[in-house]
PDB file of N, CA and C in Angstrom:
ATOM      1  N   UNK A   1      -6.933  20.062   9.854  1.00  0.00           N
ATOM      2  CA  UNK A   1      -7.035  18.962   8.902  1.00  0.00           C
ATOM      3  C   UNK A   1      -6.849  19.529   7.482  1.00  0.00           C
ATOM      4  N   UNK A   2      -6.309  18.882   6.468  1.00  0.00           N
ATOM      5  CA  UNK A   2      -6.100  18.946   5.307  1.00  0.00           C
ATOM      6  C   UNK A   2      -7.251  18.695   4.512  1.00  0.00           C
ATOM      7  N   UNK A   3      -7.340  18.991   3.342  1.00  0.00           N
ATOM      8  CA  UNK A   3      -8.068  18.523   2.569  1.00  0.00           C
ATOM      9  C   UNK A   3      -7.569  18.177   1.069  1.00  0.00           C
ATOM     10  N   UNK A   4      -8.119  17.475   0.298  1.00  0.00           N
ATOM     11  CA  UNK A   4      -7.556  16.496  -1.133  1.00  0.00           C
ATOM     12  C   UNK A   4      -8.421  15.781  -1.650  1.00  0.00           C
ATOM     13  N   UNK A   5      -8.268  15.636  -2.612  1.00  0.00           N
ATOM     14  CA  UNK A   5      -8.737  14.685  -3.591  1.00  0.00           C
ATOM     15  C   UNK A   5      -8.416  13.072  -4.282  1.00  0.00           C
ATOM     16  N   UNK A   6      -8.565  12.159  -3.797  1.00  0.00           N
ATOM     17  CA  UNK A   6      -8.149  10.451  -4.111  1.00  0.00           C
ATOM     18  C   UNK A   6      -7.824  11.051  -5.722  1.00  0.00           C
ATOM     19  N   UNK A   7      -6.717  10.554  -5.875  1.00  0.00           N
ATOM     20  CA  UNK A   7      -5.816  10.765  -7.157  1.00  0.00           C
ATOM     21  C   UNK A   7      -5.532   9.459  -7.812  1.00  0.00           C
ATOM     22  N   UNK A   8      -5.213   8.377  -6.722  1.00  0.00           N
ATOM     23  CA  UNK A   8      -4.817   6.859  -7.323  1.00  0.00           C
ATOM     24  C   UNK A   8      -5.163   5.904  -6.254  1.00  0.00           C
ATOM     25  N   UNK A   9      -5.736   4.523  -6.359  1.00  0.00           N
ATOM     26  CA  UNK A   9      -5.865   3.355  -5.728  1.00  0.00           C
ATOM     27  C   UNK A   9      -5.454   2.204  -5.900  1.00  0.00           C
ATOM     28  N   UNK A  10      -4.939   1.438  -5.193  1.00  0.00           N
ATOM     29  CA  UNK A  10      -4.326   0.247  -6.088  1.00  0.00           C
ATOM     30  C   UNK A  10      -4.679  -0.594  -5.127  1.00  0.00           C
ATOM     31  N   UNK A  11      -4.690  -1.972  -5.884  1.00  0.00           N
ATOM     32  CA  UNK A  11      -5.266  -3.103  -5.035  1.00  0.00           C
ATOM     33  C   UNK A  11      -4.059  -3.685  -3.931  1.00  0.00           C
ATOM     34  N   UNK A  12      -2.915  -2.985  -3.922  1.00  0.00           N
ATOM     35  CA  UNK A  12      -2.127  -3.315  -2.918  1.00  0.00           C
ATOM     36  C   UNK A  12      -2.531  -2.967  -1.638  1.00  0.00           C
ATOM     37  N   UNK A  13      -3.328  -2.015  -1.680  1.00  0.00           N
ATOM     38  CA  UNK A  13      -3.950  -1.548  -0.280  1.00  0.00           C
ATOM     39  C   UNK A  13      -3.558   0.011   0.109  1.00  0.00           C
ATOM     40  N   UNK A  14      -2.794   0.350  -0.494  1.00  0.00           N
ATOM     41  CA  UNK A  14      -2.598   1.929  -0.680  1.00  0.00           C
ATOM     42  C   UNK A  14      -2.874   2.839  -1.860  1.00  0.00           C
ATOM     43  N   UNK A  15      -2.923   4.567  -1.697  1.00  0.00           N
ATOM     44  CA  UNK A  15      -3.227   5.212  -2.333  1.00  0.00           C
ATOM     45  C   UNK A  15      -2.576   6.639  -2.473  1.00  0.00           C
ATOM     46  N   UNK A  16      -2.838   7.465  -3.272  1.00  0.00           N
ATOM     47  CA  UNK A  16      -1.997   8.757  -3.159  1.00  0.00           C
ATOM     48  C   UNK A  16      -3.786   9.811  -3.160  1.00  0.00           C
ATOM     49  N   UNK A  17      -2.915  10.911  -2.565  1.00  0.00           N
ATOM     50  CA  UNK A  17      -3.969  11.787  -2.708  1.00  0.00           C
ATOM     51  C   UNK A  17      -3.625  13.195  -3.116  1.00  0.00           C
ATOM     52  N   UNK A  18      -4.266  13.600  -3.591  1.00  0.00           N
ATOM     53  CA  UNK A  18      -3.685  15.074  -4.308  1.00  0.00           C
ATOM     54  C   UNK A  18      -3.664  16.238  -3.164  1.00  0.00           C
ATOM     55  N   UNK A  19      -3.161  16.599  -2.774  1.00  0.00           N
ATOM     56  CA  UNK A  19      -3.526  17.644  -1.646  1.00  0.00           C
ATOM     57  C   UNK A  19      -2.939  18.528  -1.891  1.00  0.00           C
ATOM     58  N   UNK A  20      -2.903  20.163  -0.465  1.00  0.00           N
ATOM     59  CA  UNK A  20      -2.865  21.124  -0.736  1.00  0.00           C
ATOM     60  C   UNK A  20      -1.278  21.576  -0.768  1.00  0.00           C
ATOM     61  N   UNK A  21      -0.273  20.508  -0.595  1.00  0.00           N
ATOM     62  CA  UNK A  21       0.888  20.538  -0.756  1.00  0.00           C
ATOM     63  C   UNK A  21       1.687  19.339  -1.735  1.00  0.00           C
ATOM     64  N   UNK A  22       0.543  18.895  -2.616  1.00  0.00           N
ATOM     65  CA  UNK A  22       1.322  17.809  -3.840  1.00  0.00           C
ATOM     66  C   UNK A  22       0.485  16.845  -3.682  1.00  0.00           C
ATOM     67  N   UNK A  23       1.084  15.380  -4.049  1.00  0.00           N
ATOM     68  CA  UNK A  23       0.560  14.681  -3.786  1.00  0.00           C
ATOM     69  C   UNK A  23       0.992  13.777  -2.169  1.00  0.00           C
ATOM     70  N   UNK A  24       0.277  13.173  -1.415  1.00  0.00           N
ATOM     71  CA  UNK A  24       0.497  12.398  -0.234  1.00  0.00           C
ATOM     72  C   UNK A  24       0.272  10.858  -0.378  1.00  0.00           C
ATOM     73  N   UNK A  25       0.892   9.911   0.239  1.00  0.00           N
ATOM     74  CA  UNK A  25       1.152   8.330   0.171  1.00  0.00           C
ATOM     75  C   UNK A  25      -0.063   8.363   1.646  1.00  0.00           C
ATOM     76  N   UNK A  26      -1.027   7.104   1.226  1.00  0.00           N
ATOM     77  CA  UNK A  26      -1.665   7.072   2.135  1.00  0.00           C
ATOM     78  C   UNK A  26      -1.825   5.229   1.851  1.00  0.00           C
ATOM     79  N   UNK A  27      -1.678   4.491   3.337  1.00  0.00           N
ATOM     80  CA  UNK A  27      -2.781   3.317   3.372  1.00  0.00           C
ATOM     81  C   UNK A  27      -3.818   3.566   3.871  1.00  0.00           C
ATOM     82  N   UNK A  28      -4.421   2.052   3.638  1.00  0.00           N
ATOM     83  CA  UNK A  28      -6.154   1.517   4.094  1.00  0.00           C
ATOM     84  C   UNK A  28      -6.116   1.617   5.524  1.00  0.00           C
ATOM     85  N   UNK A  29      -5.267   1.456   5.927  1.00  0.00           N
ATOM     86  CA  UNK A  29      -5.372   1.441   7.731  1.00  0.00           C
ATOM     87  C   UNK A  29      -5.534   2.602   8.030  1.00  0.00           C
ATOM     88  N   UNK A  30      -5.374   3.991   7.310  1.00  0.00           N
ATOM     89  CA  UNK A  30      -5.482   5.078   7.731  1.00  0.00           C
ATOM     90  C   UNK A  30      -6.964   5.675   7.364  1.00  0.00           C
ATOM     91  N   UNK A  31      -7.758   4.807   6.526  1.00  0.00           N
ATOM     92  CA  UNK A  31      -8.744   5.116   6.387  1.00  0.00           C
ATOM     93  C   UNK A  31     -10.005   5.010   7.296  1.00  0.00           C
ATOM     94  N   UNK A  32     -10.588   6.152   7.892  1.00  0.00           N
ATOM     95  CA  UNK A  32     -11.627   5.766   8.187  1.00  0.00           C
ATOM     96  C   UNK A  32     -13.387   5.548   8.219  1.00  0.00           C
ATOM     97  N   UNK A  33     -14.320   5.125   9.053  1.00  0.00           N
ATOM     98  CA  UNK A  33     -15.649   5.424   8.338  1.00  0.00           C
ATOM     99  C   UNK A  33     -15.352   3.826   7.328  1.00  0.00           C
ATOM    100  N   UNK A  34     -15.991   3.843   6.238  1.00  0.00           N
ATOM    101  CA  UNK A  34     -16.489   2.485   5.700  1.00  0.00           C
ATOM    102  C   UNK A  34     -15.083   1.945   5.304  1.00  0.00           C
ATOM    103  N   UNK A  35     -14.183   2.316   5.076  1.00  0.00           N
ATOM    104  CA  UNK A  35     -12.847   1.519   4.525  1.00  0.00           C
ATOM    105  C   UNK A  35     -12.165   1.923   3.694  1.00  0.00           C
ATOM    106  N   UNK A  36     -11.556   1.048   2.928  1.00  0.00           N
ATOM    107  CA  UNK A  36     -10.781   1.638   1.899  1.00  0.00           C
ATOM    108  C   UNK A  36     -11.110   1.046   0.501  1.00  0.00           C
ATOM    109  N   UNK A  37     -11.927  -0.074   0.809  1.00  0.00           N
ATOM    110  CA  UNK A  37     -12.778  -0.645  -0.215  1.00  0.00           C
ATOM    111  C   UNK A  37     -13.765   0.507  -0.696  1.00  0.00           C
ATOM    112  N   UNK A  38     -14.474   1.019   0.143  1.00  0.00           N
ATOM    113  CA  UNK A  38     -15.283   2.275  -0.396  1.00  0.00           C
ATOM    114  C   UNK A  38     -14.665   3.224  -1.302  1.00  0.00           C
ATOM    115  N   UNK A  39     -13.538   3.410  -1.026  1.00  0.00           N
ATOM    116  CA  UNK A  39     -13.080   5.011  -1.721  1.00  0.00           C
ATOM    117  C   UNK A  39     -13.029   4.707  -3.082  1.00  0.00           C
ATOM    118  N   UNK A  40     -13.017   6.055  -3.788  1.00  0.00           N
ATOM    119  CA  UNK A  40     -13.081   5.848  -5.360  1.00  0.00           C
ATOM    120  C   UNK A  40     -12.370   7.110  -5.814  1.00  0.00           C
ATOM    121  N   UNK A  41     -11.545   6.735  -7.059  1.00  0.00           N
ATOM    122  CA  UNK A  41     -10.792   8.054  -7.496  1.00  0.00           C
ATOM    123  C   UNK A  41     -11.657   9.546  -7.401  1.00  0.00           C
ATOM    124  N   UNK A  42     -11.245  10.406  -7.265  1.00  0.00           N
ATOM    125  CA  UNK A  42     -11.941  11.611  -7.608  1.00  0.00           C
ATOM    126  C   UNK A  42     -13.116  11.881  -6.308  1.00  0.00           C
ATOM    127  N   UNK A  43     -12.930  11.421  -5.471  1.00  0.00           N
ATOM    128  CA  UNK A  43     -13.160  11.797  -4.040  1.00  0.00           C
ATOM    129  C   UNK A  43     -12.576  12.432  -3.268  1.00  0.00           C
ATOM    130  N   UNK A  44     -13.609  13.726  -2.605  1.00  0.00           N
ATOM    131  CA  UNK A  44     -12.670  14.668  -1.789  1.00  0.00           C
ATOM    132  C   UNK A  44     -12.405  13.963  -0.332  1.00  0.00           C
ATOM    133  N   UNK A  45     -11.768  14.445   0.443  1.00  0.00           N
ATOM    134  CA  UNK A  45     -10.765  14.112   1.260  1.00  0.00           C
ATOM    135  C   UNK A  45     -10.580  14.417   2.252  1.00  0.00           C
ATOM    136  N   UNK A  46     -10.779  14.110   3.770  1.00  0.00           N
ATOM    137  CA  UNK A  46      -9.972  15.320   4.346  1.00  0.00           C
ATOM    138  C   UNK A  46      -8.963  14.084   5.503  1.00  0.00           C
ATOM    139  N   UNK A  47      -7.797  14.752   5.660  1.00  0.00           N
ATOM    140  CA  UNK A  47      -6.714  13.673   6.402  1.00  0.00           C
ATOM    141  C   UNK A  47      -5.915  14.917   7.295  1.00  0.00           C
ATOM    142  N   UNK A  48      -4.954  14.086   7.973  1.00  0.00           N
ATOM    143  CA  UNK A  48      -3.970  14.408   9.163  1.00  0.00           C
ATOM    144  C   UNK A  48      -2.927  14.122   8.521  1.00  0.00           C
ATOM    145  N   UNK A  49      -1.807  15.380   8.038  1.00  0.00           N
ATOM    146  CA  UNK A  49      -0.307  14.385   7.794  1.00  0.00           C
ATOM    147  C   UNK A  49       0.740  14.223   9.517  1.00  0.00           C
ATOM    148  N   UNK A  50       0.932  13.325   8.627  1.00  0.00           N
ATOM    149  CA  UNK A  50       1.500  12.364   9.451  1.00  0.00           C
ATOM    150  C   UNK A  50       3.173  12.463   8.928  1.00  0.00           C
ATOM    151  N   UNK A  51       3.675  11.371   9.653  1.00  0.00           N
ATOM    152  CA  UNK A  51       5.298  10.720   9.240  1.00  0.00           C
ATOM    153  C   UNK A  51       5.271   9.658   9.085  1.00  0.00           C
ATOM    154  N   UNK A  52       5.706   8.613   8.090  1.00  0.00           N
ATOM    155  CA  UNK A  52       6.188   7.268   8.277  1.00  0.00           C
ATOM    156  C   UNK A  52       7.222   7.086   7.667  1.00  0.00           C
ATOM    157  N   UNK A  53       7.851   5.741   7.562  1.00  0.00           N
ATOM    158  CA  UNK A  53       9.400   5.402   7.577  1.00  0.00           C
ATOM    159  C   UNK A  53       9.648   6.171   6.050  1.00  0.00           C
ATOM    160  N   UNK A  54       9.150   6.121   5.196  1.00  0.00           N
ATOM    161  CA  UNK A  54       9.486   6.565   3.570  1.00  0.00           C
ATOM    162  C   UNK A  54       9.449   8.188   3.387  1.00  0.00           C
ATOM    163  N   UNK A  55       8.725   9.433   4.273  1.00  0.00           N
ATOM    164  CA  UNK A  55       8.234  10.180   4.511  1.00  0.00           C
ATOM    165  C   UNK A  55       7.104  10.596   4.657  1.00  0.00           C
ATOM    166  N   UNK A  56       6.416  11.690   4.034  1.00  0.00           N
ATOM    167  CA  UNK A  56       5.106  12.227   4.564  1.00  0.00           C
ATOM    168  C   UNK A  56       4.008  11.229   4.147  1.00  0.00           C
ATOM    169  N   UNK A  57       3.259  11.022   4.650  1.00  0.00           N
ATOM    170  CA  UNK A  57       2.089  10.245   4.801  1.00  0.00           C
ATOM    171  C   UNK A  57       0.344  10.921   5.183  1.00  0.00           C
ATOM    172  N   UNK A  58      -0.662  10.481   4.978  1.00  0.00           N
ATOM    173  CA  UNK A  58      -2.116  10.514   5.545  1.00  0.00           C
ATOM    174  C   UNK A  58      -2.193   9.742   6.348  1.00  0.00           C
ATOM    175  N   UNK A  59      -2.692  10.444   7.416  1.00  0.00           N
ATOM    176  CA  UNK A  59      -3.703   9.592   8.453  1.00  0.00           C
ATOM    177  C   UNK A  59      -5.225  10.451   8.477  1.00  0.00           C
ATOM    178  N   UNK A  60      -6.036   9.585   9.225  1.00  0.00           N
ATOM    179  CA  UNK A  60      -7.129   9.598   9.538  1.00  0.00           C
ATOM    180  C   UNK A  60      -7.719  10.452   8.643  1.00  0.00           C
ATOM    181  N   UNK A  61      -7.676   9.585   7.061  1.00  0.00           N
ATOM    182  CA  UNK A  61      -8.889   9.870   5.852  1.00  0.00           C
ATOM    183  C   UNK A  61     -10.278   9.660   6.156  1.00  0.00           C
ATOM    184  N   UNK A  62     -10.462  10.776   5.801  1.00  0.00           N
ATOM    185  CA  UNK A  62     -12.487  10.446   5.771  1.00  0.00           C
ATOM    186  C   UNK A  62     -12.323  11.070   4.658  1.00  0.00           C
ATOM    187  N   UNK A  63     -13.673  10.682   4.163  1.00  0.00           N
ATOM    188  CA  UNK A  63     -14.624  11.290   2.945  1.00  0.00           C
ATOM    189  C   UNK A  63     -15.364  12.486   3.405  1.00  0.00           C
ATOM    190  N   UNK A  64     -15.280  13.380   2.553  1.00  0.00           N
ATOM    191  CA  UNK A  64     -16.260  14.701   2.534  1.00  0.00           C
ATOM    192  C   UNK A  64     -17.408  14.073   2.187  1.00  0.00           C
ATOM    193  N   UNK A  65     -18.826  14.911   2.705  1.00  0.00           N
ATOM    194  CA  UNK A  65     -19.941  14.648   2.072  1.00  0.00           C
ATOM    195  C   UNK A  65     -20.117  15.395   1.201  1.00  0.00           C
TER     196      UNK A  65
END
């Protein structure tokens, strides 16, 4: 698993995250644990990259404690 930091949120329902190779395109569906309503900039991170149609992507975000 990767790890990162929530960099940007937008009320469209997606987000970017700063990680250990740039930044990554992530949605809410990939979030898990309380949602994507929970997350807040400047939260660490940890995700699965993934592939989707645009390129690299997050899956299965959780929050660090």
């Amino acid at each position: 698993m990767s790890q990162g930091t929530i960099k940007k949120l937008t009320e469209k329902g997606f987000g970017f995250i700063e990680g250990e190779r740039g930044d990554i395109f992530f949605h809410s569906s990939a979030v898990e644990g309380e949602g994507y309503e929970s997350l807040r900039e400047g939260q660490k991170v940890e995700y699965t990259e993934g592939q989707g149609p645009k390129g690299a992507r997050a899956e299965n975000v959780k929050v660090l404690a």
